[in-house]
C-alpha atoms as a PDB file:
ATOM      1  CA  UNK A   1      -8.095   6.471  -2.829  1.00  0.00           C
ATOM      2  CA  UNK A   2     -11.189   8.313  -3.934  1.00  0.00           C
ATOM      3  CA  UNK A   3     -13.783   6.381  -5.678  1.00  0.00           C
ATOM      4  CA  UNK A   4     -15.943   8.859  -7.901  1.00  0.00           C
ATOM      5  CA  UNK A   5     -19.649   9.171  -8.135  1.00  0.00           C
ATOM      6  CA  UNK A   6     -21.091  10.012 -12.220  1.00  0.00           C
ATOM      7  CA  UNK A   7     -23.560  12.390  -9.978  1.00  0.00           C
ATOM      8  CA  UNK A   8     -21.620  15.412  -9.773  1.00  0.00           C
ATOM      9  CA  UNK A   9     -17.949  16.496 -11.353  1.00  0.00           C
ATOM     10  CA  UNK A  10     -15.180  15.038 -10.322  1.00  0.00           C
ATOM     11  CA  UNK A  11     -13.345  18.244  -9.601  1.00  0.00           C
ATOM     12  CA  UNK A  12     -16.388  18.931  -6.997  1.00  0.00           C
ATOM     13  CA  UNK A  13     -16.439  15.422  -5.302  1.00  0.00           C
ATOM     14  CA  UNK A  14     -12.567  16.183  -4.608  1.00  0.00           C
ATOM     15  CA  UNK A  15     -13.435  19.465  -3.071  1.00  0.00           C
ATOM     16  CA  UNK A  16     -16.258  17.842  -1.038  1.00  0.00           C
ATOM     17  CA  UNK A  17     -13.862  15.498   0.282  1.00  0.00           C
ATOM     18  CA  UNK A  18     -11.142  18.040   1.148  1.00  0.00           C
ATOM     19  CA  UNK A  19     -13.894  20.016   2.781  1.00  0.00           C
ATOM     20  CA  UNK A  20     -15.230  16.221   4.867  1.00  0.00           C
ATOM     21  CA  UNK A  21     -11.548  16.094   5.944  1.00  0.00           C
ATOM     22  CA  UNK A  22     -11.618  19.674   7.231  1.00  0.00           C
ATOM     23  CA  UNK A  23     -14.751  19.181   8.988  1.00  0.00           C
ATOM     24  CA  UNK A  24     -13.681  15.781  10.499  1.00  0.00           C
ATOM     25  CA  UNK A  25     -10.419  17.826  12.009  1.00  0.00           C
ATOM     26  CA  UNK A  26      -8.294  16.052   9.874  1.00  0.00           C
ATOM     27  CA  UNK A  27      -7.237  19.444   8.504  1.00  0.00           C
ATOM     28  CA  UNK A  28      -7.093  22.730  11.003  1.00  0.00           C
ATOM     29  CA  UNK A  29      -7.015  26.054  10.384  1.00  0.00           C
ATOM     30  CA  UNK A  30      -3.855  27.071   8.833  1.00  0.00           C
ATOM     31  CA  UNK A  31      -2.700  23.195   7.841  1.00  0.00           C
ATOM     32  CA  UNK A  32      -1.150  23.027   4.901  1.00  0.00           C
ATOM     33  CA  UNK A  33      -3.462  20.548   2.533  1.00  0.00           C
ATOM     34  CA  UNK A  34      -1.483  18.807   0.033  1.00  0.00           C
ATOM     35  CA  UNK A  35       0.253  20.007  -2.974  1.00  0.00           C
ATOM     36  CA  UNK A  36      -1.721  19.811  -6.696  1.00  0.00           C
ATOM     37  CA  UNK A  37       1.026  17.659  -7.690  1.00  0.00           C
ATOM     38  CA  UNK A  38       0.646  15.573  -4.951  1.00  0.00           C
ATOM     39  CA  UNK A  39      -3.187  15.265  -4.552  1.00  0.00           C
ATOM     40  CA  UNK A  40      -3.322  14.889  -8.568  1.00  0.00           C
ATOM     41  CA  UNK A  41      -0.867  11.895  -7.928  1.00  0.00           C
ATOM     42  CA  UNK A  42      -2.462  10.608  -5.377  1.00  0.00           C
ATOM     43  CA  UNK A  43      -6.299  10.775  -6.876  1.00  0.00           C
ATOM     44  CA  UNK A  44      -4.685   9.429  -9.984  1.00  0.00           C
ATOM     45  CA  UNK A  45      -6.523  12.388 -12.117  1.00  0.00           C
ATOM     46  CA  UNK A  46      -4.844  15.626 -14.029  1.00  0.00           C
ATOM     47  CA  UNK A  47      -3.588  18.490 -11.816  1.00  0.00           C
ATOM     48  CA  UNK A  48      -5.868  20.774 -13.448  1.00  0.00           C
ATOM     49  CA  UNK A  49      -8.994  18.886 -12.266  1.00  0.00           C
ATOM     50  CA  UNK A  50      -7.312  19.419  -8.925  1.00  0.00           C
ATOM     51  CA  UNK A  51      -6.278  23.184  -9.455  1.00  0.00           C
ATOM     52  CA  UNK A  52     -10.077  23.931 -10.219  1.00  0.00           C
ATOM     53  CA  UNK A  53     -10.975  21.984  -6.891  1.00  0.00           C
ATOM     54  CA  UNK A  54      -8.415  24.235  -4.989  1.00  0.00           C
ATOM     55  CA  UNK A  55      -9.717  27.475  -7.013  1.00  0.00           C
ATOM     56  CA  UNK A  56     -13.779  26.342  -5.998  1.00  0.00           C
ATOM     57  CA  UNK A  57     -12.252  26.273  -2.290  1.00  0.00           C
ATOM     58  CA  UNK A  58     -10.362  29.410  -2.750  1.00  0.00           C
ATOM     59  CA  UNK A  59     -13.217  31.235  -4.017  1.00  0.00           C
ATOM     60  CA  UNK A  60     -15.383  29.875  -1.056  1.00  0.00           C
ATOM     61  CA  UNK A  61     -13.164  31.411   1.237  1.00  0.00           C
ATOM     62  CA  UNK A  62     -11.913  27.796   2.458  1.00  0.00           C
ATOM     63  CA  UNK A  63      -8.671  27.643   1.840  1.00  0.00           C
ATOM     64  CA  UNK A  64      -6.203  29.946   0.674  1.00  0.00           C
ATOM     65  CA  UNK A  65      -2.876  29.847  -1.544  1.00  0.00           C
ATOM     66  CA  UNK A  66       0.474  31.464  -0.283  1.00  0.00           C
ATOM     67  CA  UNK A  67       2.785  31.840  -3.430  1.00  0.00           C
ATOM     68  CA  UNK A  68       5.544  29.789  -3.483  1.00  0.00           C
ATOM     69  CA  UNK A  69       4.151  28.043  -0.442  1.00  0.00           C
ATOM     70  CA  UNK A  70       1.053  25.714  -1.402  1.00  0.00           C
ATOM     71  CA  UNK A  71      -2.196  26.156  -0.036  1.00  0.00           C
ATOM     72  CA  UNK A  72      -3.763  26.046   3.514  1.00  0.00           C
ATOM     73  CA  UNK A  73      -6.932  26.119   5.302  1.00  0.00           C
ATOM     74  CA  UNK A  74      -8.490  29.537   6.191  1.00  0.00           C
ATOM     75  CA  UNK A  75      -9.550  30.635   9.991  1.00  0.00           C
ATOM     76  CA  UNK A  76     -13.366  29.527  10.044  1.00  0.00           C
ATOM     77  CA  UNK A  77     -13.160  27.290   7.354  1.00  0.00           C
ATOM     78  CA  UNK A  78     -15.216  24.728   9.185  1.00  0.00           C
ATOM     79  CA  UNK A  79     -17.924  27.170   9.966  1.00  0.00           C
ATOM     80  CA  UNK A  80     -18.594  28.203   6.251  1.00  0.00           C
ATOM     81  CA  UNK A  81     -18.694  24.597   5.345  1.00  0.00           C
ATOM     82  CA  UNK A  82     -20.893  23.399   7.765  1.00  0.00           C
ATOM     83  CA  UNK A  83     -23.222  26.562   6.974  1.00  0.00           C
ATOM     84  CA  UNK A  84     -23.050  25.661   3.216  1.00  0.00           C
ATOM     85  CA  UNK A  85     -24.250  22.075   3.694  1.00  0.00           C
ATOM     86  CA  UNK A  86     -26.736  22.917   6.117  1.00  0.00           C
ATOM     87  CA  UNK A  87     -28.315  25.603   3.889  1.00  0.00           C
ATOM     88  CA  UNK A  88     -28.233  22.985   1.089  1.00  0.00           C
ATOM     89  CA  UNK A  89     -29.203  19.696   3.214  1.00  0.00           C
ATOM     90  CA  UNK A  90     -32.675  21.944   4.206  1.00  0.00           C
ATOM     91  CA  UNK A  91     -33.107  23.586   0.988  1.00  0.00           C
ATOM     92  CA  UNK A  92     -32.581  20.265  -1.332  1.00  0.00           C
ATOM     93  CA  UNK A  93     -31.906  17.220   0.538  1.00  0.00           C
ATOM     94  CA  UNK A  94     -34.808  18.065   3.174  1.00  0.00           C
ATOM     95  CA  UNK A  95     -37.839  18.414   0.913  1.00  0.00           C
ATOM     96  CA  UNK A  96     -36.482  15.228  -1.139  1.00  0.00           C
ATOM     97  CA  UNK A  97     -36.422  13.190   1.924  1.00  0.00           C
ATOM     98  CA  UNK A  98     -40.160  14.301   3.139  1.00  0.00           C
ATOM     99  CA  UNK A  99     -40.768  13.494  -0.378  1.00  0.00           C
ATOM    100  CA  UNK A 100     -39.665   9.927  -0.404  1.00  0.00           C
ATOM    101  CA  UNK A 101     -41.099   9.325   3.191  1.00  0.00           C
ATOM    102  CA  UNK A 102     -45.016  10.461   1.914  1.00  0.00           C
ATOM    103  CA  UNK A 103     -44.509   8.115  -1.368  1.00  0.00           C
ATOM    104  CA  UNK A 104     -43.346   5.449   1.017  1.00  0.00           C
ATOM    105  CA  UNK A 105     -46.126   5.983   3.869  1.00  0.00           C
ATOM    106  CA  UNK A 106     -43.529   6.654   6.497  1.00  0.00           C
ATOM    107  CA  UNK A 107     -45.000   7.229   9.590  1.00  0.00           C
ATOM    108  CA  UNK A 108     -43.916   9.486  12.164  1.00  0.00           C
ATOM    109  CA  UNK A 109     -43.265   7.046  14.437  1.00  0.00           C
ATOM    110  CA  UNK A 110     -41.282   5.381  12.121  1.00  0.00           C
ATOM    111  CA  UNK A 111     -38.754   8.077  11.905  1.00  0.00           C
ATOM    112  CA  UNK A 112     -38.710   8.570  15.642  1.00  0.00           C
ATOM    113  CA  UNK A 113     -37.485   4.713  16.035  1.00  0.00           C
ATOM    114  CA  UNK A 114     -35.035   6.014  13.412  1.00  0.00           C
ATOM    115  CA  UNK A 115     -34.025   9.025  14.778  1.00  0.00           C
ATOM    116  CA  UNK A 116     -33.358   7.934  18.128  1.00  0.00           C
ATOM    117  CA  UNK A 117     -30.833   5.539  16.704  1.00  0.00           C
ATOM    118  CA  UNK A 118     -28.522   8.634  15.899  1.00  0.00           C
ATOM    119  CA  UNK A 119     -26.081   9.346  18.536  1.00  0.00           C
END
C-alpha cells in the first residue's frame, strides 16, 4: 500500500508511482496496468482520484486506454518518463540541492566521497 505525502496531490503521487513501476520494468510496454476499480481498491481512495491519475498519464502519452479493455502502457513510455524527471530533477531539484550544499559549506570533496558511493 501507498503511503501519501501532503506535498503534492494524491492523484499525482499515484501517477508517480505507476510511472516508478514502469521505469523499474515492473510494467512493459503494452502491459496492461490495473483496472480503476482495482487500483482504487487497492490504494483504498475513490476511483475518480484514480481516473484523473490514468487521464494525467494518458495525456502524457504514457499509457493509453483501449475501450472495453482497460488501460496499458504506451511504446516509449519509459523514455518520456525518464526525460520528464530529468528535465525537472536539473531544472528544480538541481539548483535546490547546490542551494542547500552552499548554506551548509559542502565542500567539493565532500560530495565526491558521496558520489562515489553511488553504484
Amino acid at each position: 500500500m501507498m503511503e501519501f505525502k501532503s506535498n503534492k496531490g494524491i492523484f499525482q503521487q499515484i501517477a508517480d508511482n505507476l510511472c516508478d513501476r514502469i521505469l523499474s520494468g515492473e510494467f512493459k510496454t503494452g502491459d496492461k496496468i490495473p483496472s480503476v476499480r482495482e487500483q482504487a481498491a487497492n490504494l483504498g481512495v475513490n476511483h475518480n482520484t484514480i481516473m484523473r491519475s490514468y487521464m494525467e498519464l494518458q495525456q502524457k502519452d504514457i499509457i493509453e486506454n483501449k475501450r472495453g479493455v482497460g488501460f496499458f502502457v504506451k511504446e516509449d513510455a519509459s523514455d518520456k518518463i525518464m526525460e520528464s524527471r530529468r528535465n525537472d530533477f536539473f531544472k528544480q531539484m538541481l539548483p535546490e540541492f547546490i542551494h542547500q550544499v552552499e548554506l551548509l559549506k559542502i565542500t567539493k570533496l565532500d560530495l565526491i566521497q558521496l558520489l562515489k558511493k553511488l553504484k
